[in-house]
Protein backbone atom coordinates (compact mmCIF):
# COMPACT_ATOMS: atom_id res chain seq x y z
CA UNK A 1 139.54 50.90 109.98
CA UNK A 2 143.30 49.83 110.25
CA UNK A 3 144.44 50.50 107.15
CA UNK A 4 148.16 49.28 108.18
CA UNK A 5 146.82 45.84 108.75
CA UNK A 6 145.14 46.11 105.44
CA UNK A 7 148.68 46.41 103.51
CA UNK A 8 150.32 43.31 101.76
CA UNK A 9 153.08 44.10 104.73
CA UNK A 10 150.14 44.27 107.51
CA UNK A 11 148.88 41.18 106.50
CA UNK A 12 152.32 39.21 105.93
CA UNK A 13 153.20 40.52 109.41
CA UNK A 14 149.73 39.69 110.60
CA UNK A 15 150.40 36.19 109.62
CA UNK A 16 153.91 35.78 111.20
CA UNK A 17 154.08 37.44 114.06
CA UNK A 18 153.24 34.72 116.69
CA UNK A 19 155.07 31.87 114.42
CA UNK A 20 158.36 34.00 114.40
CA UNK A 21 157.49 34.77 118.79
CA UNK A 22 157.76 30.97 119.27
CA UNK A 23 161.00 30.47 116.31
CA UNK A 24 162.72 32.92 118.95
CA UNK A 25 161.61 30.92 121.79
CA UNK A 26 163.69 27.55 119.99
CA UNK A 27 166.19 30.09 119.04
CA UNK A 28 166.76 31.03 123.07
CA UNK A 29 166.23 27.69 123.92
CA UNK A 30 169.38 26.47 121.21
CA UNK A 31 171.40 29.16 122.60
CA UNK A 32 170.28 28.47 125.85
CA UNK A 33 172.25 24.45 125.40
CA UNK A 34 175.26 25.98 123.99
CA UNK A 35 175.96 28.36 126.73
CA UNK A 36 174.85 26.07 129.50
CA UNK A 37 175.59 22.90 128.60
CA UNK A 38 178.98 22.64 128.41
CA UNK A 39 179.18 18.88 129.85
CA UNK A 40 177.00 17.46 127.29
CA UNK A 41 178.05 15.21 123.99
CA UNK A 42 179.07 17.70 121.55
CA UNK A 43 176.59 16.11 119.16
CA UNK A 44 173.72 18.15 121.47
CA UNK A 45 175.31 21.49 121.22
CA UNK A 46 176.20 20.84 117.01
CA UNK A 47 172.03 20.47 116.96
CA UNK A 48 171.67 23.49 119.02
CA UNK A 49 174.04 25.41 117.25
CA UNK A 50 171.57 24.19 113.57
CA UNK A 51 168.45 24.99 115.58
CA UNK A 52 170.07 28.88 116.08
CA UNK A 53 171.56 28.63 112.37
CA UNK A 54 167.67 27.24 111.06
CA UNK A 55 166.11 30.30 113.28
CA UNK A 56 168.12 32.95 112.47
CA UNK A 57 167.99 32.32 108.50
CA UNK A 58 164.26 31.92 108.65
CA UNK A 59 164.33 35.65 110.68
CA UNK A 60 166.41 36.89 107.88
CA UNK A 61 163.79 35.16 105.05
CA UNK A 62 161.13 36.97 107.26
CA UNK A 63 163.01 40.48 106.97
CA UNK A 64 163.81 40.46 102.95
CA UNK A 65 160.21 39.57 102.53
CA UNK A 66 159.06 42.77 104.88
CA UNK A 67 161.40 44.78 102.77
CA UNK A 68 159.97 43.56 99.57
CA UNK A 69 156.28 43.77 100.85
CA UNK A 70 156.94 47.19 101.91
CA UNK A 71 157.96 48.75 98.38
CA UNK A 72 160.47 50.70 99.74
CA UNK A 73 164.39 51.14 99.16
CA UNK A 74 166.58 49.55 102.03
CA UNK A 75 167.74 53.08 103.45
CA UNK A 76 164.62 53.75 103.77
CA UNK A 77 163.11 51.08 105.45
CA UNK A 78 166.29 50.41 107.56
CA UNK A 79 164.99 53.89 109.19
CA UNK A 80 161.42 53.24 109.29
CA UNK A 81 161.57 49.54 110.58
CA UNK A 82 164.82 49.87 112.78
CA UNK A 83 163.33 47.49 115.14
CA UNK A 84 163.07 45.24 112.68
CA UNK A 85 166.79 45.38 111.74
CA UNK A 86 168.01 45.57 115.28
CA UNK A 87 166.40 41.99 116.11
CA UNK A 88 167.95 40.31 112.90
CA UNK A 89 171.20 41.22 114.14
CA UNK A 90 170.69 40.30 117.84
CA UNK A 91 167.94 37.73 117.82
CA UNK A 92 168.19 37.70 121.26
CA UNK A 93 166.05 41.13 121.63
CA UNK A 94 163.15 39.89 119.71
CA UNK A 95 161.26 40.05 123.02
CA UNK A 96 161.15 43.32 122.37
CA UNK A 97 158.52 43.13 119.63
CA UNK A 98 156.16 41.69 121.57
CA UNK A 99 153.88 44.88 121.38
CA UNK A 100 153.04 43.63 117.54
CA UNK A 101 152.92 39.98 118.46
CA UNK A 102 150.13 40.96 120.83
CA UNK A 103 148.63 43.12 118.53
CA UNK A 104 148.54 40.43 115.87
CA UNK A 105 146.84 38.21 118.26
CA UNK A 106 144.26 40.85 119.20
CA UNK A 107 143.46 41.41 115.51
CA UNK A 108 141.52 38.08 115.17
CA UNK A 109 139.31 38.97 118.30
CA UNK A 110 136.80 41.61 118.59
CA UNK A 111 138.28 43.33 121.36
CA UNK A 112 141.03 42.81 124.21
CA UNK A 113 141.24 40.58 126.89
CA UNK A 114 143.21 43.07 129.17
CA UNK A 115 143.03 46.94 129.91
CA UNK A 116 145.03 49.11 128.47
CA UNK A 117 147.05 49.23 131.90
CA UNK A 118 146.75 45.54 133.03
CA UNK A 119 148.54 45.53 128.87
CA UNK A 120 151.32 47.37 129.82
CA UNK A 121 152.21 45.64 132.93
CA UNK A 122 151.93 42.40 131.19
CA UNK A 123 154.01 43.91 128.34
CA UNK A 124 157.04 45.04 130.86
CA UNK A 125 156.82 41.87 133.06
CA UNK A 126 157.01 39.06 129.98
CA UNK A 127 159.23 41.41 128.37
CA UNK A 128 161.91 41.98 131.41
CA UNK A 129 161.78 37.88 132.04
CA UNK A 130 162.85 36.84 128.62
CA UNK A 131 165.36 40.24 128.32
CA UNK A 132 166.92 39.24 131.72
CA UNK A 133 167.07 35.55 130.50
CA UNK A 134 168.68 36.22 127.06
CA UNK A 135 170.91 39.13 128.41
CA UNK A 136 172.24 36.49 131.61
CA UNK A 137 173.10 34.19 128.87
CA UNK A 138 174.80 36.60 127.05
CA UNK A 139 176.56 37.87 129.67
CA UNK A 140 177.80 34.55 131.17
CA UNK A 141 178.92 33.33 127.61
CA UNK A 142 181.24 35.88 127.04
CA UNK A 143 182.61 36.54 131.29
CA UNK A 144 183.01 33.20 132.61
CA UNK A 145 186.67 32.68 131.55
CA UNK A 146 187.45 36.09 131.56
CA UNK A 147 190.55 36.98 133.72
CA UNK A 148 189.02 39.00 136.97
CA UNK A 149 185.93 38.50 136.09
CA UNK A 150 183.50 38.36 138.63
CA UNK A 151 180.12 36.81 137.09
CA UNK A 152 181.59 33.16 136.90
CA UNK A 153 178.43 31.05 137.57
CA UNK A 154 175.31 31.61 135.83
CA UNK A 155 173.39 32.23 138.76
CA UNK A 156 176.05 35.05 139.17
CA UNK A 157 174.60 36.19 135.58
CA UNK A 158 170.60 36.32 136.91
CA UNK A 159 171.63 37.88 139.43
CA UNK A 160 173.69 40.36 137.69
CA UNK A 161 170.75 40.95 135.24
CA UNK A 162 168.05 41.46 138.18
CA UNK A 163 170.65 44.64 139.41
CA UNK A 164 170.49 45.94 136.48
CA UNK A 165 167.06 45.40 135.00
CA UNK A 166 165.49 47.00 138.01
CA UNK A 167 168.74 49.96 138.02
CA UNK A 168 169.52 48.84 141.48
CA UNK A 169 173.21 48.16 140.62
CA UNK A 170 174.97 47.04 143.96
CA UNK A 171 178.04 46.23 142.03
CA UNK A 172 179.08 43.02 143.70
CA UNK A 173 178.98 41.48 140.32
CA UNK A 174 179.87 43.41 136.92
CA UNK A 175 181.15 42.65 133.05
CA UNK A 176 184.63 43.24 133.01
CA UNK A 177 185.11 42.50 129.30
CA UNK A 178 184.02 44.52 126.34
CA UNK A 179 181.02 43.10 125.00
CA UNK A 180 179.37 42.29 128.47
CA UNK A 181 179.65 46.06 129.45
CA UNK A 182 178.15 46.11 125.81
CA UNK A 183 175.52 44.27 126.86
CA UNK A 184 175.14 46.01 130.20
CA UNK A 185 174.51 49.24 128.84
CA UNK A 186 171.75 47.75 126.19
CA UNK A 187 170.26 46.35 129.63
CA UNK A 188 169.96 49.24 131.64
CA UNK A 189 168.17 51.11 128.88
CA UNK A 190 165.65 48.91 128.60
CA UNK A 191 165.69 48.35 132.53
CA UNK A 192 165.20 52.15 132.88
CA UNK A 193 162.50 52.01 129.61
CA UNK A 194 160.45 49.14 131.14
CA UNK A 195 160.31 50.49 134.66
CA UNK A 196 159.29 54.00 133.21
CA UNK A 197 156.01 52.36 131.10
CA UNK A 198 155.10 50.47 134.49
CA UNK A 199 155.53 53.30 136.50
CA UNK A 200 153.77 55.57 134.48
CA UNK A 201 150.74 53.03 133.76
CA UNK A 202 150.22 52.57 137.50
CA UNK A 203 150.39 56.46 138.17
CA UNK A 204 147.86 57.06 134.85
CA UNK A 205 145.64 54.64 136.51
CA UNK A 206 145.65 56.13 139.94
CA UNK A 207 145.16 59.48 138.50
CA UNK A 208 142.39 58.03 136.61
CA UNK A 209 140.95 56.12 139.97
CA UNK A 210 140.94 59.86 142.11
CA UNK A 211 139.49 61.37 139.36
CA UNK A 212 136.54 59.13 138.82
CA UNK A 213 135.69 59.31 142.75
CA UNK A 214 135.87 63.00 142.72
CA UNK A 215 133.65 63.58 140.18
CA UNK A 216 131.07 60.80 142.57
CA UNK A 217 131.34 63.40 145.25
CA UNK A 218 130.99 62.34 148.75
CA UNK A 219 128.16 60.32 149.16
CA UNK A 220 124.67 61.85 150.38
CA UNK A 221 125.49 65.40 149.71
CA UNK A 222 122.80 65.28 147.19
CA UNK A 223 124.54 67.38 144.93
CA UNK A 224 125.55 66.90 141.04
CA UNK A 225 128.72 65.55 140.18
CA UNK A 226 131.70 67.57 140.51
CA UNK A 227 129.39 70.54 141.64
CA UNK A 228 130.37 73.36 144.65
């Protein structure tokens, strides 16, 4: 039995998860106008910039009812729920919790649709999209009209977050200003982080793959499994 879903705080985030997943999505998307469209009636951006401001007070409604629902004292649950903090303060890394959304969705089916593997590829992949999205737009918000900068396009940005996503780094483009090496280092952890669960899922599964054929033996020896 999961007796953390059966909490008034598994249940509350059993409820919210997947609502909150798609409030991020409209918060990106807001954030997404007021970086990129710059040419646009400044009506368009004010309603992008209310969108981000409706968002990001409904994430912080969400995170004072977890800490109430959770009977603990804030220290406390600042340390045991850092996640949770981390993604009120930069709602731009809520693809990160995408482990729980998923796991809220499984919760109302009897098992899950993927392997445990085929899970954690899907994980990294959607996960490394929407980081690489939100971190370009980041990035590109705060170098374009930076003095030397060298990201001044926002295909510059993808590009930039591709290098350093997958820790290839060429170093034709980089963050010259404070906050987008900020934001650099943030993105090379989870670059490095990401590319360590796929690597290690695809080696667990080849191990796994070798292992089940040796114990087959080769075929027609007519001896037992994994016999001399």
């Amino acid at each position: 039995m999961d007796t953390a879903a059966d909490t008034p705080l598994g249940r509350w985030e059993q409820r919210t998860e997947v609502p909150l997943f798609w409030g991020s999505l409209l918060f990106l998307a807001g954030y997404s106008v007021r970086v990129l469209a710059t040419g646009v009636d400044m009506i368009w951006r004010n309603l992008a910039f209310a969108l981000m401001l409706l968002m990001w007070l409904i994430f912080a409604a969400d995170y004072g009812v977890r800490l109430r629902l959770s009977g603990q004292r804030l220290p406390r649950f600042l340390r045991t729920h850092w996640l949770d903090t981390v993604v009120l303060i930069l709602p731009l890394l809520r693809p990160l919790r995408l482990v729980k959304v998923y796991t809220a969705v499984q919760r109302r089916r009897d098992r899950a649709r993927l392997s445990l593997y085929a899970r954690v590829i899907a994980y990294a992949g959607v996960t490394a999209v929407l980081l690489g999205f939100s971190g370009a737009l980041a990035v590109y918000h705060q170098e374009r009209s930076a003095p030397g900068a060298s990201i001044r396009t926002f295909g510059d940005s993808l590009w930039w977050a591709c290098e350093t996503l997958t820790t290839v780094g060429y170093g034709d483009v980089t963050p010259v200003t404070p906050m987008g090496r900020l934001i650099a280092v943030g993105m090379m952890i989870c670059g490095l982080a990401l590319l360590g669960a796929v690597t290690g899922s695809f080696s667990s599964w080849l191990v796994q793959v070798f292992t089940r054929e040796d114990e087959k033996g080769p075929p027609g020896d007519g001896r037992p499994p994994g016999a001399l």
